[in-house]
N, C-alpha and C. Protein backbone atom coordinates (compact mmCIF):
# COMPACT_ATOMS: atom_id res chain seq x y z
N UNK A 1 0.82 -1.21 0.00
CA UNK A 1 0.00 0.00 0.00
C UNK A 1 0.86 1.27 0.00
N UNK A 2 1.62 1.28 0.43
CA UNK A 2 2.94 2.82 0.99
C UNK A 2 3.90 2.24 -0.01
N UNK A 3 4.69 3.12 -1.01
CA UNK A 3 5.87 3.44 -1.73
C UNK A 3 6.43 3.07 -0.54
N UNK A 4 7.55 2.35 -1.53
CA UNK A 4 9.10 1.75 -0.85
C UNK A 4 10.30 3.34 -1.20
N UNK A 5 10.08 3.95 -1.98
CA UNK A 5 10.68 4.90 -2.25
C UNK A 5 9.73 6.18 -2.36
N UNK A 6 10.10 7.23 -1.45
CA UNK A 6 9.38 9.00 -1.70
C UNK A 6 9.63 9.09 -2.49
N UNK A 7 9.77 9.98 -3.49
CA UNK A 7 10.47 11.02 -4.15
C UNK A 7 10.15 12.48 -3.40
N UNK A 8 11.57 12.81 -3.17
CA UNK A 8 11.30 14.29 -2.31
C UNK A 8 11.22 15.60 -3.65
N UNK A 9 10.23 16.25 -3.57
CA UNK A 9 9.59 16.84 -4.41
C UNK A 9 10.42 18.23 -4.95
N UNK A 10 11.47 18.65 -4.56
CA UNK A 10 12.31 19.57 -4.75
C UNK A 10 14.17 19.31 -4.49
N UNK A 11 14.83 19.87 -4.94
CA UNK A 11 15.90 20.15 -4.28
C UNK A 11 16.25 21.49 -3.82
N UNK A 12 16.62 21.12 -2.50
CA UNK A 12 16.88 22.29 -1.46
C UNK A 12 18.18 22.90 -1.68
N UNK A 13 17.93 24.28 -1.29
CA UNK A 13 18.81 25.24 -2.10
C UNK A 13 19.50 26.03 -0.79
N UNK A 14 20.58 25.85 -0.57
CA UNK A 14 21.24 26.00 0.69
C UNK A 14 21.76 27.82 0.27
N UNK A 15 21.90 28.61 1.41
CA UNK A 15 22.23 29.75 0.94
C UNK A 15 22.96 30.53 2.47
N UNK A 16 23.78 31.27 1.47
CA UNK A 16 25.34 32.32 2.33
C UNK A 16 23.87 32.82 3.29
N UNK A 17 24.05 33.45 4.66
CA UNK A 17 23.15 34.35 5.20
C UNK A 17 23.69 35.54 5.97
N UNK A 18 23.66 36.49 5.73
CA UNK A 18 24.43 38.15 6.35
C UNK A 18 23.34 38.76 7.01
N UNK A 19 23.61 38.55 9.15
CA UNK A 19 22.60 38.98 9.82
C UNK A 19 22.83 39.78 11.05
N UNK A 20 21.79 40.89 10.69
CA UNK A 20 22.55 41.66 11.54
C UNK A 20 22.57 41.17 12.95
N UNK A 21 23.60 41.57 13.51
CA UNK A 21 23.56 40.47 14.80
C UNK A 21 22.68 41.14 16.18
N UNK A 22 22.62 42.72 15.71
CA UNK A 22 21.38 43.12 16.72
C UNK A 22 19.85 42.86 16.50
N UNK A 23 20.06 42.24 15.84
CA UNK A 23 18.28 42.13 15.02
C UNK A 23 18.25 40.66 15.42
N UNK A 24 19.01 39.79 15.13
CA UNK A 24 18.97 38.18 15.24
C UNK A 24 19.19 37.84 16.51
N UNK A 25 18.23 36.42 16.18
CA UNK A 25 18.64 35.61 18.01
C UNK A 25 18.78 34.19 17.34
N UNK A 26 19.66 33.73 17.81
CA UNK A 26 19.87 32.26 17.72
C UNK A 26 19.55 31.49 18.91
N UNK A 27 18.45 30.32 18.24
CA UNK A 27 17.74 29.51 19.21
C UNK A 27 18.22 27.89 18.89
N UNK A 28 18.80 27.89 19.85
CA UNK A 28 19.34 26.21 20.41
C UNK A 28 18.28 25.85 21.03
N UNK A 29 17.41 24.56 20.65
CA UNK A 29 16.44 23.30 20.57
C UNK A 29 16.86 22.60 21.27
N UNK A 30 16.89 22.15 22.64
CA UNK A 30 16.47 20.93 23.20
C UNK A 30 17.99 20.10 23.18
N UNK A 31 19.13 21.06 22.69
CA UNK A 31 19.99 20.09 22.88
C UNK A 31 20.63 19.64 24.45
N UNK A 32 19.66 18.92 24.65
CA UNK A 32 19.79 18.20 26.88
C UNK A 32 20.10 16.75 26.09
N UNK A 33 20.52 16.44 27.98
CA UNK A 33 21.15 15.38 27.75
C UNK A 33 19.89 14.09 27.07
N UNK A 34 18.88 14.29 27.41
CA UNK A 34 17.61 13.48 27.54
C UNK A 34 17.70 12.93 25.64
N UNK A 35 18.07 13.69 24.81
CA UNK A 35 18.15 13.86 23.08
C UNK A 35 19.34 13.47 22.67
N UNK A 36 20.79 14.31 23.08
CA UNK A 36 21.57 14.32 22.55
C UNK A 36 22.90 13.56 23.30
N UNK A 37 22.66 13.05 24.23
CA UNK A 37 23.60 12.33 25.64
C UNK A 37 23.16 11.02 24.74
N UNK A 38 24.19 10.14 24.73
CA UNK A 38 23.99 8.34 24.56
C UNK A 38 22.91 7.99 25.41
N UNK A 39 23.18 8.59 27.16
CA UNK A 39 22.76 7.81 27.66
C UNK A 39 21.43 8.65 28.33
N UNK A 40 21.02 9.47 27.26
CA UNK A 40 19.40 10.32 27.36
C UNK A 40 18.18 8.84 27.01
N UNK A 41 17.22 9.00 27.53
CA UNK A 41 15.97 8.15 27.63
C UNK A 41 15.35 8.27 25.94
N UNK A 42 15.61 9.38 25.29
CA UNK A 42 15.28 9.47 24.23
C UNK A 42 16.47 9.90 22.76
N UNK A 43 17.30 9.37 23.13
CA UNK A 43 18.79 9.76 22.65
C UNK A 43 18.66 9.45 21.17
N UNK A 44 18.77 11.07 20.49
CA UNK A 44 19.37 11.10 18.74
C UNK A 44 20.83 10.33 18.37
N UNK A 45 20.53 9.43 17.52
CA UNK A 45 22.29 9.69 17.30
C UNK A 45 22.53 10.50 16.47
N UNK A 46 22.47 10.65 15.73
CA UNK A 46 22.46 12.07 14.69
C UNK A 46 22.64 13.34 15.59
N UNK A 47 22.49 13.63 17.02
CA UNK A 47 22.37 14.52 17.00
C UNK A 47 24.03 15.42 17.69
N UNK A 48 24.60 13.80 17.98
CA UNK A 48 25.98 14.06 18.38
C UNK A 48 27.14 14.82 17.21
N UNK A 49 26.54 14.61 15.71
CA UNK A 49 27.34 14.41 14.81
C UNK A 49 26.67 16.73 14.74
N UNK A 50 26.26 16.98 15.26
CA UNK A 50 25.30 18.66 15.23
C UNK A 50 26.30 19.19 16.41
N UNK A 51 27.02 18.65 17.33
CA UNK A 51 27.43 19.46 18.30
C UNK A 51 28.66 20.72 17.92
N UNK A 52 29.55 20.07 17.36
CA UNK A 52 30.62 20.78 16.54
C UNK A 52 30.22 21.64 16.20
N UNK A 53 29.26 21.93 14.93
CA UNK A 53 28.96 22.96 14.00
C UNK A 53 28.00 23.92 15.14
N UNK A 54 27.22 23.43 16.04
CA UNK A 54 26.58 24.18 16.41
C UNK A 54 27.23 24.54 17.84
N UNK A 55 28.26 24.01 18.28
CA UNK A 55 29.30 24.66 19.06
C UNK A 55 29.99 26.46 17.98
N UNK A 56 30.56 25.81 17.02
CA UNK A 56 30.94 26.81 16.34
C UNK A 56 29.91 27.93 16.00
N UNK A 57 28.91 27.73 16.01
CA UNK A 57 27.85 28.60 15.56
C UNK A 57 27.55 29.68 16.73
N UNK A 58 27.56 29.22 17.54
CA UNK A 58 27.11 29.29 19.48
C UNK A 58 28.64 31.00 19.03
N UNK A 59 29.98 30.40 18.94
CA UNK A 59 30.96 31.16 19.09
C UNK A 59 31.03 32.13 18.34
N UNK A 60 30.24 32.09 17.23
CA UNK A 60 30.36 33.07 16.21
C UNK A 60 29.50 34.36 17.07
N UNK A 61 28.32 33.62 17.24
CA UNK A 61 27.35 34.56 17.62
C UNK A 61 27.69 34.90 18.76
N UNK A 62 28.05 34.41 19.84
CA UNK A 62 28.95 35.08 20.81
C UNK A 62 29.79 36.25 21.00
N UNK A 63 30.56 36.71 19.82
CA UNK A 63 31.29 37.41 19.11
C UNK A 63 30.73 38.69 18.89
N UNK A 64 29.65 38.47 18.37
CA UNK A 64 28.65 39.52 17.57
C UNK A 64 27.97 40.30 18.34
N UNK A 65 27.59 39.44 20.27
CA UNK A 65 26.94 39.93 20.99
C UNK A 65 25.10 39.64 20.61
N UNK A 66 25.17 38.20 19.68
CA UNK A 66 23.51 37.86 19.16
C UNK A 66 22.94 37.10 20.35
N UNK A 67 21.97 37.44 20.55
CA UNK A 67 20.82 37.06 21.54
C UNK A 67 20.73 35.86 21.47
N UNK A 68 21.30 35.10 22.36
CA UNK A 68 21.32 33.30 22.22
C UNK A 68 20.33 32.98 23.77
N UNK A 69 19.47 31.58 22.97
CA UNK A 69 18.13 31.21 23.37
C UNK A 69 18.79 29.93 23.28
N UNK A 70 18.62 29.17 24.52
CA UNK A 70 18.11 27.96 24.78
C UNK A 70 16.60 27.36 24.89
N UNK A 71 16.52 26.05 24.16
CA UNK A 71 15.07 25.70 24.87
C UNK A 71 15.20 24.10 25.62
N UNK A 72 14.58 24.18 26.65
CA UNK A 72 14.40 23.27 27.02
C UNK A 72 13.04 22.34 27.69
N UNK A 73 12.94 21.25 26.82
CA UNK A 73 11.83 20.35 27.32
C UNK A 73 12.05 20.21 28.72
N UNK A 74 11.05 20.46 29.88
CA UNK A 74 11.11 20.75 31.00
C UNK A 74 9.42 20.16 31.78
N UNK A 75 9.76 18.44 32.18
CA UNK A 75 8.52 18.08 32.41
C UNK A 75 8.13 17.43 33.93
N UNK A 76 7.05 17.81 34.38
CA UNK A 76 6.61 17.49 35.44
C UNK A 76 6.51 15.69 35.49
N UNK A 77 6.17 15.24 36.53
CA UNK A 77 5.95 14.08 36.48
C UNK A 77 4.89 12.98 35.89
N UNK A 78 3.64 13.88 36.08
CA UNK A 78 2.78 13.49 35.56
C UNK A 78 2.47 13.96 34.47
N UNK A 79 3.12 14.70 33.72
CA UNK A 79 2.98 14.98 32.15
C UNK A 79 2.17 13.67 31.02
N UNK A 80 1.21 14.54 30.40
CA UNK A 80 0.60 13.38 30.03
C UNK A 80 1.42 13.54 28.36
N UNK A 81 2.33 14.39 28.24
CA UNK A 81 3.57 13.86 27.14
C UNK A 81 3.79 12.44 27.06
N UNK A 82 4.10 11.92 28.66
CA UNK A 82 5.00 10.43 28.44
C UNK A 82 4.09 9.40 28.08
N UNK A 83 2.21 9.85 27.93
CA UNK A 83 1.95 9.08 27.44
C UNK A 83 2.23 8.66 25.89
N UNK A 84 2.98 9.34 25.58
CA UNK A 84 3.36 9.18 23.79
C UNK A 84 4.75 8.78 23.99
N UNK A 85 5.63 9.58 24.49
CA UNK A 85 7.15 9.30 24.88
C UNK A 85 7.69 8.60 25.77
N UNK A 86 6.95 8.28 26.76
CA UNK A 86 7.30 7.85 28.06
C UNK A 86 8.08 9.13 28.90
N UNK A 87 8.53 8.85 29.93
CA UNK A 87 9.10 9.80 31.02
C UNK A 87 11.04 10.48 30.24
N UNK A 88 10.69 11.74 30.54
CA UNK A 88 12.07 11.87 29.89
C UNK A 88 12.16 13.62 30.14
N UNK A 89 13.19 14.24 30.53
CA UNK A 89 13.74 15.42 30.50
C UNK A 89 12.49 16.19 31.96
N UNK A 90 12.54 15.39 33.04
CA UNK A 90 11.53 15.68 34.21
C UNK A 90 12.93 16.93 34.82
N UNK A 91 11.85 17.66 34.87
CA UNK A 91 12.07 19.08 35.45
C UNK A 91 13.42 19.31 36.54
N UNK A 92 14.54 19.82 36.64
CA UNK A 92 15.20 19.45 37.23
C UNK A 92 16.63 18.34 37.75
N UNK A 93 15.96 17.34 36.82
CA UNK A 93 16.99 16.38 36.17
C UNK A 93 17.67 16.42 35.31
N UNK A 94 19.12 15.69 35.83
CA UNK A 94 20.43 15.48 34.42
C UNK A 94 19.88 15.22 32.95
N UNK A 95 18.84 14.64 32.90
CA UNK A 95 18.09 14.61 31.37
C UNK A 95 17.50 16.47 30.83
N UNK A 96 16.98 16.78 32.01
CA UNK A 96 16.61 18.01 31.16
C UNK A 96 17.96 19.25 30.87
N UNK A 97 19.12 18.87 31.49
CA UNK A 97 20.28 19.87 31.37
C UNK A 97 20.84 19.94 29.63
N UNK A 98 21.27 21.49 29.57
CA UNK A 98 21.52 21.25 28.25
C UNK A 98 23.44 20.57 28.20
N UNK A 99 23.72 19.77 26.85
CA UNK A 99 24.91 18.86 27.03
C UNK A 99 25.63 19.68 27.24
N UNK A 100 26.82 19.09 27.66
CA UNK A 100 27.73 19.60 28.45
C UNK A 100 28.82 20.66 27.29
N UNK A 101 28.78 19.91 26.11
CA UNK A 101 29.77 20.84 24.82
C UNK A 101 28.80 22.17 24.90
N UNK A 102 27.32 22.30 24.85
CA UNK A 102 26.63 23.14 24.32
C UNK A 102 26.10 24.50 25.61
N UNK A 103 26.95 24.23 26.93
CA UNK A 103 26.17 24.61 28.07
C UNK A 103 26.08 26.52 27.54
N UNK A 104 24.92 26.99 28.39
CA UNK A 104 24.97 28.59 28.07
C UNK A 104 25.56 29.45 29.16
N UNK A 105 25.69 30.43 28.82
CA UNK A 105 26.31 30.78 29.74
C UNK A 105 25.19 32.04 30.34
N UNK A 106 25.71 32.73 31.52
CA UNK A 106 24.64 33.78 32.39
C UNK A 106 23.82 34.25 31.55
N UNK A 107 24.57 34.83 30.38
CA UNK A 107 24.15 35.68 30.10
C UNK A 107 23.22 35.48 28.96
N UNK A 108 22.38 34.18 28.40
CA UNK A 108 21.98 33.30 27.38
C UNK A 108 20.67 33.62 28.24
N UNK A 109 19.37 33.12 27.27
CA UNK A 109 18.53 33.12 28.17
C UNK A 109 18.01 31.50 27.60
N UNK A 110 17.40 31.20 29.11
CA UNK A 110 16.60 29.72 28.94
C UNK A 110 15.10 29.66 28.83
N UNK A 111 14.64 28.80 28.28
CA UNK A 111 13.25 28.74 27.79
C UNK A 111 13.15 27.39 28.12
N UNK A 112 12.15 27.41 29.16
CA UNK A 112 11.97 25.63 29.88
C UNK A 112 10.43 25.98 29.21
N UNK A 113 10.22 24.76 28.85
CA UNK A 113 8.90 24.25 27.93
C UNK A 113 8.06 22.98 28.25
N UNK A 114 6.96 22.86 28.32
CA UNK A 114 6.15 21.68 28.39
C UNK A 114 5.58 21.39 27.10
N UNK A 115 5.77 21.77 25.98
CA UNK A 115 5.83 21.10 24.66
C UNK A 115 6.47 21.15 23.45
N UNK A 116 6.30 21.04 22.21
CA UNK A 116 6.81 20.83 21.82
C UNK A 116 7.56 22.30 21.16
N UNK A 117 6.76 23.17 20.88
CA UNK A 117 7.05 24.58 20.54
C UNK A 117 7.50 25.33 21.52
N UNK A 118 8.73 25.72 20.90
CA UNK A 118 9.26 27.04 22.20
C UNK A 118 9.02 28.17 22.17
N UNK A 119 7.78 28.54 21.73
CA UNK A 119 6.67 29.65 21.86
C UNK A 119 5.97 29.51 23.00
N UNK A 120 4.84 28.39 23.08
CA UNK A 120 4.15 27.76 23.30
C UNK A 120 4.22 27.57 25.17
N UNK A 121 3.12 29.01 25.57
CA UNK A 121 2.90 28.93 26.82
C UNK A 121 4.42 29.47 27.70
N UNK A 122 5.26 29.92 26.78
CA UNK A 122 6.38 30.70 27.48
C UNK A 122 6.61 32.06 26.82
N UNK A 123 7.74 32.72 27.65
CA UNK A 123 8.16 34.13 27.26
C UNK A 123 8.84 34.29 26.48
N UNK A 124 9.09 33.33 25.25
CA UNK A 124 9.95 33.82 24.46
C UNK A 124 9.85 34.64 22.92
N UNK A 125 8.76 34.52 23.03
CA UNK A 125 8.24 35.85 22.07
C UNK A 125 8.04 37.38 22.40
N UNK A 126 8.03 37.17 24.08
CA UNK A 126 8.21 38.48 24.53
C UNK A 126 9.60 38.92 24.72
N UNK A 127 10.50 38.18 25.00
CA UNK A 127 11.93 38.35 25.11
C UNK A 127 12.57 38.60 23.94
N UNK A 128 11.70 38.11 22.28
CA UNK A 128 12.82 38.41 21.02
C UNK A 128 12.13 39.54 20.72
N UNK A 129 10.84 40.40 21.36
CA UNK A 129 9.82 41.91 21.00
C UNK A 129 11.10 42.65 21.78
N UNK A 130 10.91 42.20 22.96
CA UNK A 130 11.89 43.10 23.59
C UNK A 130 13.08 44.12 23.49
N UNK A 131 14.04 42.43 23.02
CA UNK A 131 15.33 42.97 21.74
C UNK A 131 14.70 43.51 20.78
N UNK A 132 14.37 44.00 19.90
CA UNK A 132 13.57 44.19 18.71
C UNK A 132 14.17 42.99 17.64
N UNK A 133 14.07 41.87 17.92
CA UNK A 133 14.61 40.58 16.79
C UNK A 133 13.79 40.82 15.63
N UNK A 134 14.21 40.43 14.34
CA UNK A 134 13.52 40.42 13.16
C UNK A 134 13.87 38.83 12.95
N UNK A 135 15.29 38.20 12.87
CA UNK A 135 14.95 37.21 12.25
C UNK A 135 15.69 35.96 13.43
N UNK A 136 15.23 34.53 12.80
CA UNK A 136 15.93 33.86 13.75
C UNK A 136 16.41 32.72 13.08
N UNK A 137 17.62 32.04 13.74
CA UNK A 137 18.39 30.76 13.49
C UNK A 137 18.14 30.09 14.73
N UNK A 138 17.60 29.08 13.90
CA UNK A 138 16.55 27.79 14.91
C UNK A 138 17.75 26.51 14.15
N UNK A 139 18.51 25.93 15.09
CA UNK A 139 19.08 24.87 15.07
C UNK A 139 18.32 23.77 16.54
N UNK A 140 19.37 22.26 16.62
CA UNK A 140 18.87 21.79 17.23
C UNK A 140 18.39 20.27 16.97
N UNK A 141 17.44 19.73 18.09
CA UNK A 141 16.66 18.53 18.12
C UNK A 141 15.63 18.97 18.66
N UNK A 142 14.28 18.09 18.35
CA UNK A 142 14.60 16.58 17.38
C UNK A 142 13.80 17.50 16.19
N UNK A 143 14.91 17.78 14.83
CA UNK A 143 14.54 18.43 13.44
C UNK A 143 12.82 18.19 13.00
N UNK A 144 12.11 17.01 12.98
CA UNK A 144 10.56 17.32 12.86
C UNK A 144 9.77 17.73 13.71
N UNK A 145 10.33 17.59 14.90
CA UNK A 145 9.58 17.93 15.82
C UNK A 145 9.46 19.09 16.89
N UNK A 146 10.40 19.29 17.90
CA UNK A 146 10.48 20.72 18.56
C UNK A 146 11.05 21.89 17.58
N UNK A 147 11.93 21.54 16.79
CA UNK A 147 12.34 22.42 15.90
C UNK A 147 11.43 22.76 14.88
N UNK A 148 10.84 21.62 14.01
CA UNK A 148 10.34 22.08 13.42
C UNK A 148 8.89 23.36 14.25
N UNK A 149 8.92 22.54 14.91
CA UNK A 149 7.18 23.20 15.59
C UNK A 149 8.10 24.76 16.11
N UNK A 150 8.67 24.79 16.90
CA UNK A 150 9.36 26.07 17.22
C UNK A 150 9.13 27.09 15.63
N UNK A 151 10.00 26.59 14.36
CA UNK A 151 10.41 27.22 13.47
C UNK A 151 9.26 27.63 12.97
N UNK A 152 7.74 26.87 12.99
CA UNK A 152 6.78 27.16 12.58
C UNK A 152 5.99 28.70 13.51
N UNK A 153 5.91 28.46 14.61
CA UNK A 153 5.51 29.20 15.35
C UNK A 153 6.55 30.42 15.06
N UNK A 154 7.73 30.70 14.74
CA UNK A 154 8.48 31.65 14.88
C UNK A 154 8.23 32.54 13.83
N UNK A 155 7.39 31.82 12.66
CA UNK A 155 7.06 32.30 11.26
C UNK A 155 5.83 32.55 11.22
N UNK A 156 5.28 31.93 11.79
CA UNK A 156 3.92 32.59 11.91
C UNK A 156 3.28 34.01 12.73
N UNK A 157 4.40 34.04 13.78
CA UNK A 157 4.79 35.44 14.19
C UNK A 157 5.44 36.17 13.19
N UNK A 158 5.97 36.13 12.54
CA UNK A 158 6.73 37.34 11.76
C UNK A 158 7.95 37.15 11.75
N UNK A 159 8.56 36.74 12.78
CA UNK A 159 10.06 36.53 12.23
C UNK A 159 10.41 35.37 11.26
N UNK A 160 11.93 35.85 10.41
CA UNK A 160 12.21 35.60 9.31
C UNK A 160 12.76 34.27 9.94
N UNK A 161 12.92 32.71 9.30
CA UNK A 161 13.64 31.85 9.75
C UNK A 161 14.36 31.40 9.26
N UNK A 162 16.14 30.92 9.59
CA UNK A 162 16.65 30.51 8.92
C UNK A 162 17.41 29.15 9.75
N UNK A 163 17.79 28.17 8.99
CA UNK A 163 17.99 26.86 9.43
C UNK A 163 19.14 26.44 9.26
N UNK A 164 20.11 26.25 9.64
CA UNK A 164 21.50 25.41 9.52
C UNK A 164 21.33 24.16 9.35
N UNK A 165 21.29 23.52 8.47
CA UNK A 165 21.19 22.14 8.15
C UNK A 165 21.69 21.46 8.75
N UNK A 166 23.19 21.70 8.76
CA UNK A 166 24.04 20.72 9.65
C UNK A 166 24.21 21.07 11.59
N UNK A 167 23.07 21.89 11.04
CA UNK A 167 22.80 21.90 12.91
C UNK A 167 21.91 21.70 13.59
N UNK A 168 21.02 20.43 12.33
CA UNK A 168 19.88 20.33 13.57
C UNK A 168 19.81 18.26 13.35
N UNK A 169 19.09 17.57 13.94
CA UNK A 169 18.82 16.35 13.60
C UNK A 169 17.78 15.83 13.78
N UNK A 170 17.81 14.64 13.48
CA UNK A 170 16.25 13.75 13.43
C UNK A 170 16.70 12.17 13.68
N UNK A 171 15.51 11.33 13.75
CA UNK A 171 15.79 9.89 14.19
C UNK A 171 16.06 9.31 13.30
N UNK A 172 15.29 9.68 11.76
CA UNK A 172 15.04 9.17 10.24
C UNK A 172 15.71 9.99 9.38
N UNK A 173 15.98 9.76 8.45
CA UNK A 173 16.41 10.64 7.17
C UNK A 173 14.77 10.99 6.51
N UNK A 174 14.15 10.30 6.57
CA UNK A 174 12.47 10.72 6.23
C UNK A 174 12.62 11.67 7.35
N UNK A 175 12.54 11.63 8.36
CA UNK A 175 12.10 12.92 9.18
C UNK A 175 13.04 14.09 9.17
N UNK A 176 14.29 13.86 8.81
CA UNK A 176 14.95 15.36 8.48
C UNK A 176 14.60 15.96 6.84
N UNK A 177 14.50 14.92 6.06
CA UNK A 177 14.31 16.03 4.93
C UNK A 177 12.71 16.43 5.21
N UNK A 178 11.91 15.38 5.59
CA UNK A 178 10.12 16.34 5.68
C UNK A 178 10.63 17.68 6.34
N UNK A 179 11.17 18.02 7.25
CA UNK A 179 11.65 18.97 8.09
C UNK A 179 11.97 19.91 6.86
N UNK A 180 13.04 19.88 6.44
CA UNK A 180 13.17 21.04 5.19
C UNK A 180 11.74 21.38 4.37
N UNK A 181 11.59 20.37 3.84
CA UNK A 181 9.99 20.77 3.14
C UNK A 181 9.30 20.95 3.50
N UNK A 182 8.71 20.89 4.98
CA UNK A 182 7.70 21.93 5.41
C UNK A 182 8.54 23.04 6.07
N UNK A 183 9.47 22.84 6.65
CA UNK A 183 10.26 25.01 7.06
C UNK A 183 10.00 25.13 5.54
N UNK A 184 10.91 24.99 4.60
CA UNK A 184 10.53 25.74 3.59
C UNK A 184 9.86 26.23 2.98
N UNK A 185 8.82 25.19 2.94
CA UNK A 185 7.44 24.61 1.56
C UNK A 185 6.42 25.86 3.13
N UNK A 186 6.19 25.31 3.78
CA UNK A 186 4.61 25.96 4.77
C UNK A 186 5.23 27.19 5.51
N UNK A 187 6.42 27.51 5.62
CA UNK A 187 7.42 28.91 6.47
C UNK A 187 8.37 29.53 5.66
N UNK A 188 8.48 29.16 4.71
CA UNK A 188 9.41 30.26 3.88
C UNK A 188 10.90 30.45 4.96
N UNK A 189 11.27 29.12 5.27
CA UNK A 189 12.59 29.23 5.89
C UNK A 189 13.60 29.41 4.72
N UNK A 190 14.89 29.58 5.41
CA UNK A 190 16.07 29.71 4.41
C UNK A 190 17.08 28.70 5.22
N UNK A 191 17.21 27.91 4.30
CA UNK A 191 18.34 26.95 4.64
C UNK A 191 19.31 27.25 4.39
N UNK A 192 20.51 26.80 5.29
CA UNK A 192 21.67 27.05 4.96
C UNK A 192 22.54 26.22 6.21
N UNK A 193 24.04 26.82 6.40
CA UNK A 193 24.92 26.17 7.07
C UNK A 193 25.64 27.11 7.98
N UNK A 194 25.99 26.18 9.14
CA UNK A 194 27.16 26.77 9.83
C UNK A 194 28.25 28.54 9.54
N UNK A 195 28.38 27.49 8.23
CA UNK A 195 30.04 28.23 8.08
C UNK A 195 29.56 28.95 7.03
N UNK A 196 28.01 29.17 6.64
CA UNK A 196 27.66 30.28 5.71
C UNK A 196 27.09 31.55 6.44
N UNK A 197 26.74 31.34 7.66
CA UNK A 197 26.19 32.47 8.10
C UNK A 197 27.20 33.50 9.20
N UNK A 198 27.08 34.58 8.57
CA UNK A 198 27.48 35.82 9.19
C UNK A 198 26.80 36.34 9.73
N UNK A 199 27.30 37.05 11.19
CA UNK A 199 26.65 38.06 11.64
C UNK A 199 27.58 39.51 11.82
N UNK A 200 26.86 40.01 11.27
CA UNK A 200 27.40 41.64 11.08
C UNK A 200 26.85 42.64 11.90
């Protein structure tokens, strides 16, 4: 009944990005130990092979003085999440910390979340009004899912989104490229990389 083979309906068009770095915020996704640790309850492997580039990314923008956002899945006990996931990244625990390559520092701000969007029932749309942000770089885990949902919500507000490919992951290769084709195809994201984006 289901094709053994997709055909993915486009090829994605990766592009240089020049941002101003008072206008931009870069938002790190969920990278805790719970995703991106071996020994997380819900552990990417893919997502170990994202730390590098998005270490380097973290430093660039550091540099620039760009508004860097953590998010973190942040769940009570009885979260009725784990009825889909089971128990994972409980409030307070070594699972919900972000990994140890990626930690933020004071001056970063954190976004603890009970779903999947890091909009969603927190302050962080009031915190990128604040700065006056126009656009954002949404890297991260898990690529279809908090990211994507974040990247959606970030576009549906108004800010511009742009995606580092090699800085975000997924469980499937089906679930990272759907990820491009809907940021792109339903948000008018701009893909691109690491070592293409400037902040000026």
């Amino acid at each position: 009944m289901f094709p053994d083979h997709v055909k993915i309906p486009e090829k994605f068009e990766v592009k240089p990005a020049r941002l101003e770095a008072s206008k931009t915020a870069l938002i790190i996704v969920d990278m805790q130990n719970a995703f991106a640790h071996e020994k997380g309850r819900l552990f990417v492997p893919e997502s170990r092979k994202t730390i590098e580039p998005i270490k380097k990314l973290l430093e660039k923008a550091r540099s620039k003085n760009v508004l860097l956002v953590y998010t973190q899945d942040w769940h009570q006990k009885d979260d009725p999440e784990f009825n889909i996931w089971g128990e994972h990244a409980v409030a307070g625990t070594w699972e919900a910390e972000i990994v140890d390559e990626l930690k933020p520092s004071d001056r970063d701000v954190l976004v603890k979340k009970l779903r999947y969007d890091g909009f969603y029932g927190t302050y962080l749309d009031d915190v990128l009004r604040m700065k006056k942000i126009e656009k954002t770089v949404i890297a991260g885990t898990v690529a279809n899912i908090c990211v994507l949902h974040t990247a959606g919500s970030a576009a549906i507000r108004g800010y511009e989104v742009f995606i580092p490919i090699d800085c975000i992951s997924a469980l499937y290769e089906f679930d990272y490229m759907s990820t491009l084709r809907q940021a792109t195809f339903l948000y008018r994201a701009i893909l691109t990389t690491h070592d293409k984006i400037d902040f000026i």
